[in-house]
Protein backbone atom coordinates (compact mmCIF):
# COMPACT_ATOMS: atom_id res chain seq x y z
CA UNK A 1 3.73 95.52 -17.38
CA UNK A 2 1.42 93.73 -19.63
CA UNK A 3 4.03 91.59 -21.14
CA UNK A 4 4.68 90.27 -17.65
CA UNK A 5 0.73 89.92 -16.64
CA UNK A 6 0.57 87.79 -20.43
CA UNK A 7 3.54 85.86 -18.81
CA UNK A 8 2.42 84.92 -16.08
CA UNK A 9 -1.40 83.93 -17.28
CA UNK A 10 0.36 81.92 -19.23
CA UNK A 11 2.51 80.08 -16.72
CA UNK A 12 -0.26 80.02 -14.51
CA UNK A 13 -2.30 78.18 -17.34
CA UNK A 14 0.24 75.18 -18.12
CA UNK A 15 0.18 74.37 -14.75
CA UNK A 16 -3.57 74.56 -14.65
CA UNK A 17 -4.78 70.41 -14.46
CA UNK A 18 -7.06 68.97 -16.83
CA UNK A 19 -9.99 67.54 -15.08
CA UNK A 20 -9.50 64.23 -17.67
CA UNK A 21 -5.91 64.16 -15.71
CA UNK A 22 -8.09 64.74 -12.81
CA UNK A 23 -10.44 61.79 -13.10
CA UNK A 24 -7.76 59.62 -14.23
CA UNK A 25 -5.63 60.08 -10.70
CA UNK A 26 -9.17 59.50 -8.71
CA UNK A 27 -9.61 56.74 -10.43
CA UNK A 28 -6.57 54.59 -9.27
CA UNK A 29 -6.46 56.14 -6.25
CA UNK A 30 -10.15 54.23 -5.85
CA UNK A 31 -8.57 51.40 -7.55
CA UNK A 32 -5.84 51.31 -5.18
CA UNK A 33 -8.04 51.76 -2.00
CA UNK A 34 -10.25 48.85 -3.21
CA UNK A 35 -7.13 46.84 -3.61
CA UNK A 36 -6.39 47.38 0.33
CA UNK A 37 -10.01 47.37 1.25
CA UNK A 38 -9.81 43.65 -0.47
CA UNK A 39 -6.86 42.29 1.04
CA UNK A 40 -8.32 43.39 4.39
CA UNK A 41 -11.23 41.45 4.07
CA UNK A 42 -9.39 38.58 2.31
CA UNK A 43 -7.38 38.17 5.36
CA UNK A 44 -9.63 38.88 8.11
CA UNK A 45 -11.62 35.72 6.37
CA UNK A 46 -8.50 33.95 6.36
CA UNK A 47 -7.53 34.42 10.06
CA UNK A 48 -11.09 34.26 10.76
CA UNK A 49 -12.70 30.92 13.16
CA UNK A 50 -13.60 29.44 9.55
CA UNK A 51 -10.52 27.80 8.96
CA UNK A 52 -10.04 26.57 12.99
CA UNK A 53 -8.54 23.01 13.04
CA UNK A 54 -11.29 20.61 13.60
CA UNK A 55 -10.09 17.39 12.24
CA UNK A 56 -6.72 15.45 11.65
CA UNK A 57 -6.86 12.70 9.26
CA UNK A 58 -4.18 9.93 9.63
CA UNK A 59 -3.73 7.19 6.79
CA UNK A 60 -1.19 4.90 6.21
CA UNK A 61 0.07 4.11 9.34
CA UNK A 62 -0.12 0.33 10.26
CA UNK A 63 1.87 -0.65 13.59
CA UNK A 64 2.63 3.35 14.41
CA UNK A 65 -0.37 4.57 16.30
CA UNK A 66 -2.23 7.95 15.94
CA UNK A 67 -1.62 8.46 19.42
CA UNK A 68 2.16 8.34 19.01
CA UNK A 69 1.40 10.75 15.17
CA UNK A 70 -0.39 13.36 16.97
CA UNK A 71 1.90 13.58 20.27
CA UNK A 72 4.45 14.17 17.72
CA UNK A 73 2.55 16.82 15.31
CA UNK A 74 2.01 19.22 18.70
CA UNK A 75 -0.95 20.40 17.13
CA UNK A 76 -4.21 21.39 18.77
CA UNK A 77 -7.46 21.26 17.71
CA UNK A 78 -8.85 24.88 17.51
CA UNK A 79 -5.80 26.46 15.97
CA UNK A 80 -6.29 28.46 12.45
CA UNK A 81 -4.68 25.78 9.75
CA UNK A 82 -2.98 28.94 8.18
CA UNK A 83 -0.80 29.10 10.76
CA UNK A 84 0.69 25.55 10.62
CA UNK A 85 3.81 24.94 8.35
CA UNK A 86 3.03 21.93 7.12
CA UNK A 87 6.85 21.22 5.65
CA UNK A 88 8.06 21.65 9.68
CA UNK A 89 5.02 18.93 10.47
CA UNK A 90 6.08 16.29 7.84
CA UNK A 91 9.79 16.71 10.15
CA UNK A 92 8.00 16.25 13.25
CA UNK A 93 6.20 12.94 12.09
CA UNK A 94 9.29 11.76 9.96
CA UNK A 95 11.13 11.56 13.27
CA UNK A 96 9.40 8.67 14.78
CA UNK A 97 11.40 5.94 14.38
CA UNK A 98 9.27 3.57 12.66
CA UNK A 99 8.22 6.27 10.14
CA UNK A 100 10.10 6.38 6.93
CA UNK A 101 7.90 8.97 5.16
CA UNK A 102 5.35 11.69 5.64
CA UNK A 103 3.42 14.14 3.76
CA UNK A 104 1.51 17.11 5.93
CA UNK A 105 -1.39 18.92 3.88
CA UNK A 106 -3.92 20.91 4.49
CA UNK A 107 -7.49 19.81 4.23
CA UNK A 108 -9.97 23.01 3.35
CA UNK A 109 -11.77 24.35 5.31
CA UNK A 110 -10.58 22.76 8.88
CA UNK A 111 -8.55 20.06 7.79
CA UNK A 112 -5.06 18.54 8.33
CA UNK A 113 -3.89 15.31 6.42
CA UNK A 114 -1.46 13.18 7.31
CA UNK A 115 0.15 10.34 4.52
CA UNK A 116 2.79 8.52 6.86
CA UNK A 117 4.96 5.58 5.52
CA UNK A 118 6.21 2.81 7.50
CA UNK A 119 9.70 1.17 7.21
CA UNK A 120 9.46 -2.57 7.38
CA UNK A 121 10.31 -4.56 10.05
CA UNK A 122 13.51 -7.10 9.09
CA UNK A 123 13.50 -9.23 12.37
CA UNK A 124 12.41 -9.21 15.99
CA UNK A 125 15.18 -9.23 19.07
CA UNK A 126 14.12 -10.86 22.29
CA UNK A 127 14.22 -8.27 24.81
CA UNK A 128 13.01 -9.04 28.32
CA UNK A 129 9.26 -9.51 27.87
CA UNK A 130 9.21 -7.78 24.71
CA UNK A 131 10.92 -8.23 21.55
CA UNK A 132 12.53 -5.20 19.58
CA UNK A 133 11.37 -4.36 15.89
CA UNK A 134 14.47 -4.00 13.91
CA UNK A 135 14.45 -1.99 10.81
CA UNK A 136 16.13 -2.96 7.64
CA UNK A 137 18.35 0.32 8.45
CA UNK A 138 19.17 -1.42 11.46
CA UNK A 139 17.39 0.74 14.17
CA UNK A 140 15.34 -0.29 16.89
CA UNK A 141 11.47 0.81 15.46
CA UNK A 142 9.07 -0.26 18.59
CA UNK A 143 8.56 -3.09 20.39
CA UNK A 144 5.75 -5.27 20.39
CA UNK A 145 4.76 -8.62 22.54
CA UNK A 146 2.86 -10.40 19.69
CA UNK A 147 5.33 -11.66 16.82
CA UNK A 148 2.16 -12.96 14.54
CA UNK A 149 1.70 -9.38 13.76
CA UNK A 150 4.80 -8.58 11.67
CA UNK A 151 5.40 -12.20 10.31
CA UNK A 152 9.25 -11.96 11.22
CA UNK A 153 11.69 -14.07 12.41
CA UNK A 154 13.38 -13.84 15.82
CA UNK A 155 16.81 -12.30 15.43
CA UNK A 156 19.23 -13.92 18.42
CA UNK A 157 22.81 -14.61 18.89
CA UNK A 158 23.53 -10.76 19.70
CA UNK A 159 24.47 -11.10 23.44
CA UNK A 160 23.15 -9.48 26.03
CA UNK A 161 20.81 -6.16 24.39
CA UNK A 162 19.96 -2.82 26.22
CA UNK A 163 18.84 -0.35 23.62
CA UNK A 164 15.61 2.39 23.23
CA UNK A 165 13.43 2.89 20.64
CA UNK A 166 15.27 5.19 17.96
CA UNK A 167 18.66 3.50 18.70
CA UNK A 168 20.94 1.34 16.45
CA UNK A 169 21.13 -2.31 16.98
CA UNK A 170 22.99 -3.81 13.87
CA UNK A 171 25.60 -2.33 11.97
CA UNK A 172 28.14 -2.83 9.05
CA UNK A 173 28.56 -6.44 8.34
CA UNK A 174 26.18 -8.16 10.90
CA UNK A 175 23.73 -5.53 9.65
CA UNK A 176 24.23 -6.48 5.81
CA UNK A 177 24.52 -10.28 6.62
CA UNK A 178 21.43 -10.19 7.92
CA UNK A 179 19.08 -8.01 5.39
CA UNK A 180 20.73 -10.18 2.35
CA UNK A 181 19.72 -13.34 4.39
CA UNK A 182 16.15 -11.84 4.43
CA UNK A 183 15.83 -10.50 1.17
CA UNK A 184 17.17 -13.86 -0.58
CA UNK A 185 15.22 -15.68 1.39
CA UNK A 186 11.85 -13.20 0.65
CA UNK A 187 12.40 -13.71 -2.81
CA UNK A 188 12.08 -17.70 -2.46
CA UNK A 189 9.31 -17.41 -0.91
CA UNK A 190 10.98 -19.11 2.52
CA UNK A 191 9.10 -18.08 5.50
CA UNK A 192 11.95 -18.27 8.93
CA UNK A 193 11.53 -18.83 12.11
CA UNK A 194 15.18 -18.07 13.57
CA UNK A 195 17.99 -16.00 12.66
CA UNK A 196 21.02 -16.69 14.58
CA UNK A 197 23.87 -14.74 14.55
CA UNK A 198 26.27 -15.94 17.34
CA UNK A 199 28.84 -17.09 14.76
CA UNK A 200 30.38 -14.15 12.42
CA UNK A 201 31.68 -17.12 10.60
CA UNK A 202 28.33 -19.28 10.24
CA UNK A 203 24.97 -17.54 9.80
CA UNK A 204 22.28 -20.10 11.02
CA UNK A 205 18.43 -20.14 10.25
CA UNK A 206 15.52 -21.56 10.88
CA UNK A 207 12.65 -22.20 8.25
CA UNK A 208 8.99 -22.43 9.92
CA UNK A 209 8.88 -25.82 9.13
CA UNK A 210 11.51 -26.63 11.59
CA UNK A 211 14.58 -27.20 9.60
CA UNK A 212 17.73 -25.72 10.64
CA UNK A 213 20.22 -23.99 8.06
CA UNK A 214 23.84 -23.73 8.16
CA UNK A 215 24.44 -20.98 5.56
CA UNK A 216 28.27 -20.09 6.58
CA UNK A 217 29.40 -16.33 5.28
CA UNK A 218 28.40 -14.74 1.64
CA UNK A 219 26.28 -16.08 -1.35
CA UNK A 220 23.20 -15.66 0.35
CA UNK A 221 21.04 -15.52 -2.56
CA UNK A 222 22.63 -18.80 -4.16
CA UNK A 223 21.97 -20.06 -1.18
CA UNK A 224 18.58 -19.67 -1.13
CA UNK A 225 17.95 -20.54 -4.15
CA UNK A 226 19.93 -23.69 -3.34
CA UNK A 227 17.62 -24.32 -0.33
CA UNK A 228 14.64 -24.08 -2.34
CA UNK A 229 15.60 -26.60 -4.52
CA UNK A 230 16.24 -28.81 -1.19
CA UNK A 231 13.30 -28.11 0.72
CA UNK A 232 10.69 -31.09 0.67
CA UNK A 233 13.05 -33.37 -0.84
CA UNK A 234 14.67 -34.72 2.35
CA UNK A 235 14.54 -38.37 3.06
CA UNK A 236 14.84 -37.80 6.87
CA UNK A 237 12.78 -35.64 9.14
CA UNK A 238 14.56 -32.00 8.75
CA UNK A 239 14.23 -31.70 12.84
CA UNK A 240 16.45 -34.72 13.26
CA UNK A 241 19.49 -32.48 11.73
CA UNK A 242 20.54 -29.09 10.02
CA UNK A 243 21.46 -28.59 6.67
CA UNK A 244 24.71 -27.38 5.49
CA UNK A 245 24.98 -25.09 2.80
CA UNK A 246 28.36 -23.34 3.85
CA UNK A 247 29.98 -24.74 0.02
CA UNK A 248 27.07 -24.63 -1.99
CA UNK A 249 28.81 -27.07 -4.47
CA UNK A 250 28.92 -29.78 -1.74
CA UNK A 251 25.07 -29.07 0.46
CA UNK A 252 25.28 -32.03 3.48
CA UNK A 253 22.34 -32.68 5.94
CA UNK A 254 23.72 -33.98 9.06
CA UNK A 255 21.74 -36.26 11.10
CA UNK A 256 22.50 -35.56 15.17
CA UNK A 257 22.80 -37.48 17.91
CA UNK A 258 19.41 -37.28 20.92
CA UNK A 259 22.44 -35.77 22.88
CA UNK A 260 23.58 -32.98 20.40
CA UNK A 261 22.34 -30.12 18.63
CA UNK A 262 22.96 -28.17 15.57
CA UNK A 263 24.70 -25.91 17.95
CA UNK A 264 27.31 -27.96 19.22
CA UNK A 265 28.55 -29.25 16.15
């Protein structure tokens, strides 16, 4: 009998807790109930009318209004800016025609920022009383009635046109014949009036100064450079005839007749 009472005292004392061990487990369970307490407060602060939208700032944008930005962002003024995914945003904006970039960030405390890129207009179509912005990509980016404020030449000779914003104008080789023809000419530093592409053959421009340019298929940037050379060097009025520079080893101006035009010939 007093084996077993030994026994058990001495079962009864190894399970017997230390109050070190006891201290220990209050100690994280404080630890742990601070940690909550915390995150409670840290989001309640978040999600609290602190962080309400209050301002969007737009930068970059040049022809695209803010109008057109924010009609496409669906965003409200009032909303908590932790609730906005500003990756989805920056797909929104990017999906205006005329935008080739954008970058959505937040602003702290009540803040949104939004970085847009344009793409650059290559020419403008004549469109009832509008013309069409056309993109380098070949898509139809706006429309405008005031062709001093891209600096761009008209783009004609493509028929009859009945296209939206966001839709493709120009593609494969009328769309490559005509961004080489800009670029070269960009790089000369020759400012056109006119590009006309009624002839798949015969690409014809127009510099501002009036003179008109046979430039025939290909070799666009020898071309150029070719025309460069030419420019101011005419002995004859450049209205009274066009310039051919379809073999760029034999470069004719022809003078025309009062009853003829460069585009009867």
């Amino acid at each position: 009998m007093d084996k077993q009472l030994r026994k058990r005292r001495t079962f009864n004392a190894k399970q017997a807790v230390s109050p070190e061990k006891v201290k220990k487990v209050r100690r994280r369970l404080l630890g742990f109930l601070l940690l909550l307490m915390m995150i409670w407060l840290i989001l309640g602060f978040v999600r609290s009318d602190f962080f309400q939208l209050e301002e969007i700032i737009i930068s970059g944008n040049t022809h695209t209004t803010e109008s057109e930005i924010r009609d496409a962002l669906v965003v409200a003024e009032g909303i908590n800016i932790w609730q906005l995914n500003p990756a989805r945003l920056q797909e929104k904006v990017a999906a205006i025609p005329r935008i080739a970039e954008a970058e959505v960030s937040r602003r702290l405390p009540r803040g949104l920022e939004v970085d847009i890129l344009e793409k650059e207009a290559m020419a403008l179509v004549p469109y009832r009383d509008y013309l069409l912005e056309i993109g380098y990509d070949g898509m139809v980016l706006g429309t405008t009635q005031d062709p001093k404020d891209y600096g761009r030449p008209l783009l004609t000779g493509l028929g009859p046109v009945e296209l939206a914003v966001g839709n493709e104008l120009l593609s494969d080789s009328k769309l490559e014949a005509t961004a080489e023809v800009m670029r070269s000419m960009e790089e000369e530093a020759i400012a056109l009036s006119e590009v006309n592409l009624g002839d798949e053959e015969n690409v014809v421009v127009v510099t501002l100064d009036g003179m008109t340019v046979w430039l025939g298929r290909g070799e666009f940037s020898q071309k150029a450079s070719l025309l460069k050379e030419i420019m101011g060097q005419l002995p004859v009025d450049p209205a009274e005839g066009y310039l051919d520079l379809r073999v760029t080893r034999a470069p004719n101006f022809h003078v025309l007749d009062d009853d003829k035009t460069q585009k009867n010939n």
